[in-house]
C-alpha atoms as a PDB file:
ATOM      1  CA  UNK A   1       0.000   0.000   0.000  1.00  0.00           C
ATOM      2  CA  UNK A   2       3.126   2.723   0.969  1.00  0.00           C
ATOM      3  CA  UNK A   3       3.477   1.853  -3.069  1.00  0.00           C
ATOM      4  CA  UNK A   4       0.613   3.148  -4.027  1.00  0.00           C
ATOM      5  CA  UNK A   5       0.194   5.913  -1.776  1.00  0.00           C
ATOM      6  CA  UNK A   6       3.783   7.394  -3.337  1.00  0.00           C
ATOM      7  CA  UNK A   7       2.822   6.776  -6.545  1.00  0.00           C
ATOM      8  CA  UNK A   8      -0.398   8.341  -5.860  1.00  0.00           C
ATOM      9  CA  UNK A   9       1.559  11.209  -4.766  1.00  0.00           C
ATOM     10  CA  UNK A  10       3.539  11.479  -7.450  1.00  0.00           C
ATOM     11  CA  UNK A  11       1.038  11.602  -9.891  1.00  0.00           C
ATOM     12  CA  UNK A  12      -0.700  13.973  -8.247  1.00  0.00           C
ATOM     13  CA  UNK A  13       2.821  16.253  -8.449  1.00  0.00           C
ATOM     14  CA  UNK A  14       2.360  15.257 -12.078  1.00  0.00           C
ATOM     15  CA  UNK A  15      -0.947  16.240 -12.032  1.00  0.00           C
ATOM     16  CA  UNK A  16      -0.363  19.710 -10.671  1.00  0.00           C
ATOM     17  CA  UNK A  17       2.964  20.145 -12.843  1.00  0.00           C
ATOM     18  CA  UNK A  18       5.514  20.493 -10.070  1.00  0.00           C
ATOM     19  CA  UNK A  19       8.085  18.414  -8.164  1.00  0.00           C
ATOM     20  CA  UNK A  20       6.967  16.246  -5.345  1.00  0.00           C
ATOM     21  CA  UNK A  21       9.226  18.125  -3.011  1.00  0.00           C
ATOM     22  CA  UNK A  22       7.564  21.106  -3.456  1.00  0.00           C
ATOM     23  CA  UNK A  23       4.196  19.576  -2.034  1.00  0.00           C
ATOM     24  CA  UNK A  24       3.833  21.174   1.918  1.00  0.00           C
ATOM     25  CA  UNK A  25       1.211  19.728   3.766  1.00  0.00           C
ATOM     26  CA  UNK A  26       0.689  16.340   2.334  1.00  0.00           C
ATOM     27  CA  UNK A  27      -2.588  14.709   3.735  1.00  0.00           C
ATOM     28  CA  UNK A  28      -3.391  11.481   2.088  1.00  0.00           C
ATOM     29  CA  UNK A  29      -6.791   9.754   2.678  1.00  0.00           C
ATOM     30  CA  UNK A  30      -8.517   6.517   1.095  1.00  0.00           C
ATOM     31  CA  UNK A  31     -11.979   5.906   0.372  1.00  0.00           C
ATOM     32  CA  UNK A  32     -14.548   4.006  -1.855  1.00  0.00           C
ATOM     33  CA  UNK A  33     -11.271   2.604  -4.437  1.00  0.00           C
ATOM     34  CA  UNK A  34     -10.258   6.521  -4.060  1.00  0.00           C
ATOM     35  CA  UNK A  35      -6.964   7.973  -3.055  1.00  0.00           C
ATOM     36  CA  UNK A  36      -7.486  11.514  -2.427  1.00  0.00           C
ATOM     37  CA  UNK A  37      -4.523  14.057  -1.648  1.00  0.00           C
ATOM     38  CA  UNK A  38      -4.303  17.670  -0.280  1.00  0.00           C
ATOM     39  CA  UNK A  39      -1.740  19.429  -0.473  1.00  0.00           C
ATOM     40  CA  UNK A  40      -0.463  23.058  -0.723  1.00  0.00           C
ATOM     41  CA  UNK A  41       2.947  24.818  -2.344  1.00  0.00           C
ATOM     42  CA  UNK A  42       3.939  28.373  -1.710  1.00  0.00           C
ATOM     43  CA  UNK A  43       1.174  29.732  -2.882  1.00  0.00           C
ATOM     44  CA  UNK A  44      -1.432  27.519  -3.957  1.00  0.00           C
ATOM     45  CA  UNK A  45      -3.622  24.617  -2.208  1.00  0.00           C
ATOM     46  CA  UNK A  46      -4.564  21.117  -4.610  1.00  0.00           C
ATOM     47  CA  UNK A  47      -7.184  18.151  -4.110  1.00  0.00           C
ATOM     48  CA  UNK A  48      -6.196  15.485  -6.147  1.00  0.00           C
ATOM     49  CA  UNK A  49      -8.040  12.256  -6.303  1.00  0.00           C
ATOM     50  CA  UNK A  50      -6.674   9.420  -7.732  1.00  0.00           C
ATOM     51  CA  UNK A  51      -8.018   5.777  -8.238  1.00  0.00           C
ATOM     52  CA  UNK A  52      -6.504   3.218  -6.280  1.00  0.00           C
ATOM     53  CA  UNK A  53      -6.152   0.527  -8.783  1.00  0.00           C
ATOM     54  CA  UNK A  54      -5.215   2.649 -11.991  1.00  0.00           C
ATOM     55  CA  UNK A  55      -3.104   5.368 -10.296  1.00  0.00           C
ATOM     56  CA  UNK A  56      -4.937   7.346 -13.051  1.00  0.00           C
ATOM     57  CA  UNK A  57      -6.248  10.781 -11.712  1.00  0.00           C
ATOM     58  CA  UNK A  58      -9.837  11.206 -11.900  1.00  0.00           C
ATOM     59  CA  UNK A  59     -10.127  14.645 -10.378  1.00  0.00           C
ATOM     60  CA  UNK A  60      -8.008  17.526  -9.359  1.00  0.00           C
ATOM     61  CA  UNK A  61      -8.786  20.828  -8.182  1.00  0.00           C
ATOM     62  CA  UNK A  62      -6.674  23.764  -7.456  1.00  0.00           C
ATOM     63  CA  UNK A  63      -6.811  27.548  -5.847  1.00  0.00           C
ATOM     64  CA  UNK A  64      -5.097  30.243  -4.238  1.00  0.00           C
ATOM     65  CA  UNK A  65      -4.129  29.884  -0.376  1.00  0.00           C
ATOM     66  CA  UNK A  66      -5.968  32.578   1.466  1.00  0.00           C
ATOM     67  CA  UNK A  67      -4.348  35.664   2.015  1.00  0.00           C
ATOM     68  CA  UNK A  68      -3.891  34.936   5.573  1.00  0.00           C
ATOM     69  CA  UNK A  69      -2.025  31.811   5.454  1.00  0.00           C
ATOM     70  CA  UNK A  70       0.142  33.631   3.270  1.00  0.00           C
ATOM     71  CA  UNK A  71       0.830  36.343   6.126  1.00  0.00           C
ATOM     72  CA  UNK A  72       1.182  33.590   8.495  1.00  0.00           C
ATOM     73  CA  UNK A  73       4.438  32.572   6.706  1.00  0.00           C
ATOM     74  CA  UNK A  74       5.804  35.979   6.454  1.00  0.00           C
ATOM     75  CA  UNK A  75       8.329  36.955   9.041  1.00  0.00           C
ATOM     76  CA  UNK A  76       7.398  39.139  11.988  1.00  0.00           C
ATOM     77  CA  UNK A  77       8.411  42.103  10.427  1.00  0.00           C
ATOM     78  CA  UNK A  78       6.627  41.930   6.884  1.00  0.00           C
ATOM     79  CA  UNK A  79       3.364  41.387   8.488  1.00  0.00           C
ATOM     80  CA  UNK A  80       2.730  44.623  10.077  1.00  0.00           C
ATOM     81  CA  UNK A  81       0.437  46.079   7.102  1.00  0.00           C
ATOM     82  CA  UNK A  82      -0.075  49.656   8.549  1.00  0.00           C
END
C-alpha cells in the first residue's frame, strides 16, 4: 500500500505540474477505491483524487491559499500592514 500511496503522490505532483518536493502539507486519505490528496505549495492549495487501482487521476482541483495563510508565513516584520 506505501506503493501506491507514493505513486499516488507522485502523480498527483504530475498532475499539478511540479516536483513532489515542493508539495507542503501532504494529507493522504482513502476511500470508496479513491486515493485523495491535499496538499499546498507556496502559494497555492490542490485536491487530487486518484483511483486506487489505476493510479490514473480522476479529479483535481486547485486555488489560491488565502491571504492569511500567506501572512502567516511571512516573518514578523513583513506582516505589520499599517
Amino acid at each position: 500500500m506505501v506503493d501506491k500511496r507514493n505513486m499516488a503522490i507522485c502523480a498527483a505532483a504530475q498532475e499539478a505540474g511540479i516536483l513532489e518536493q515542493d508539495m507542503r502539507n501532504t494529507l493522504v486519505s482513502h476511500q470508496d477505491g479513491l486515493i485523495n490528496i491535499c496538499f499546498t505549495t507556496e502559494w497555492m492549495m490542490y485536491e487530487c483524487y486518484v483511483d486506487e487501482e489505476s493510479l490514473e487521476v480522476l479529479g483535481f482541483d486547485y486555488r489560491p491559499l488565502p491571504v492569511n495563510m500567506l501572512l502567516a508565513e511571512l516573518p514578523e516584520s513583513g506582516q505589520d500592514a499599517s
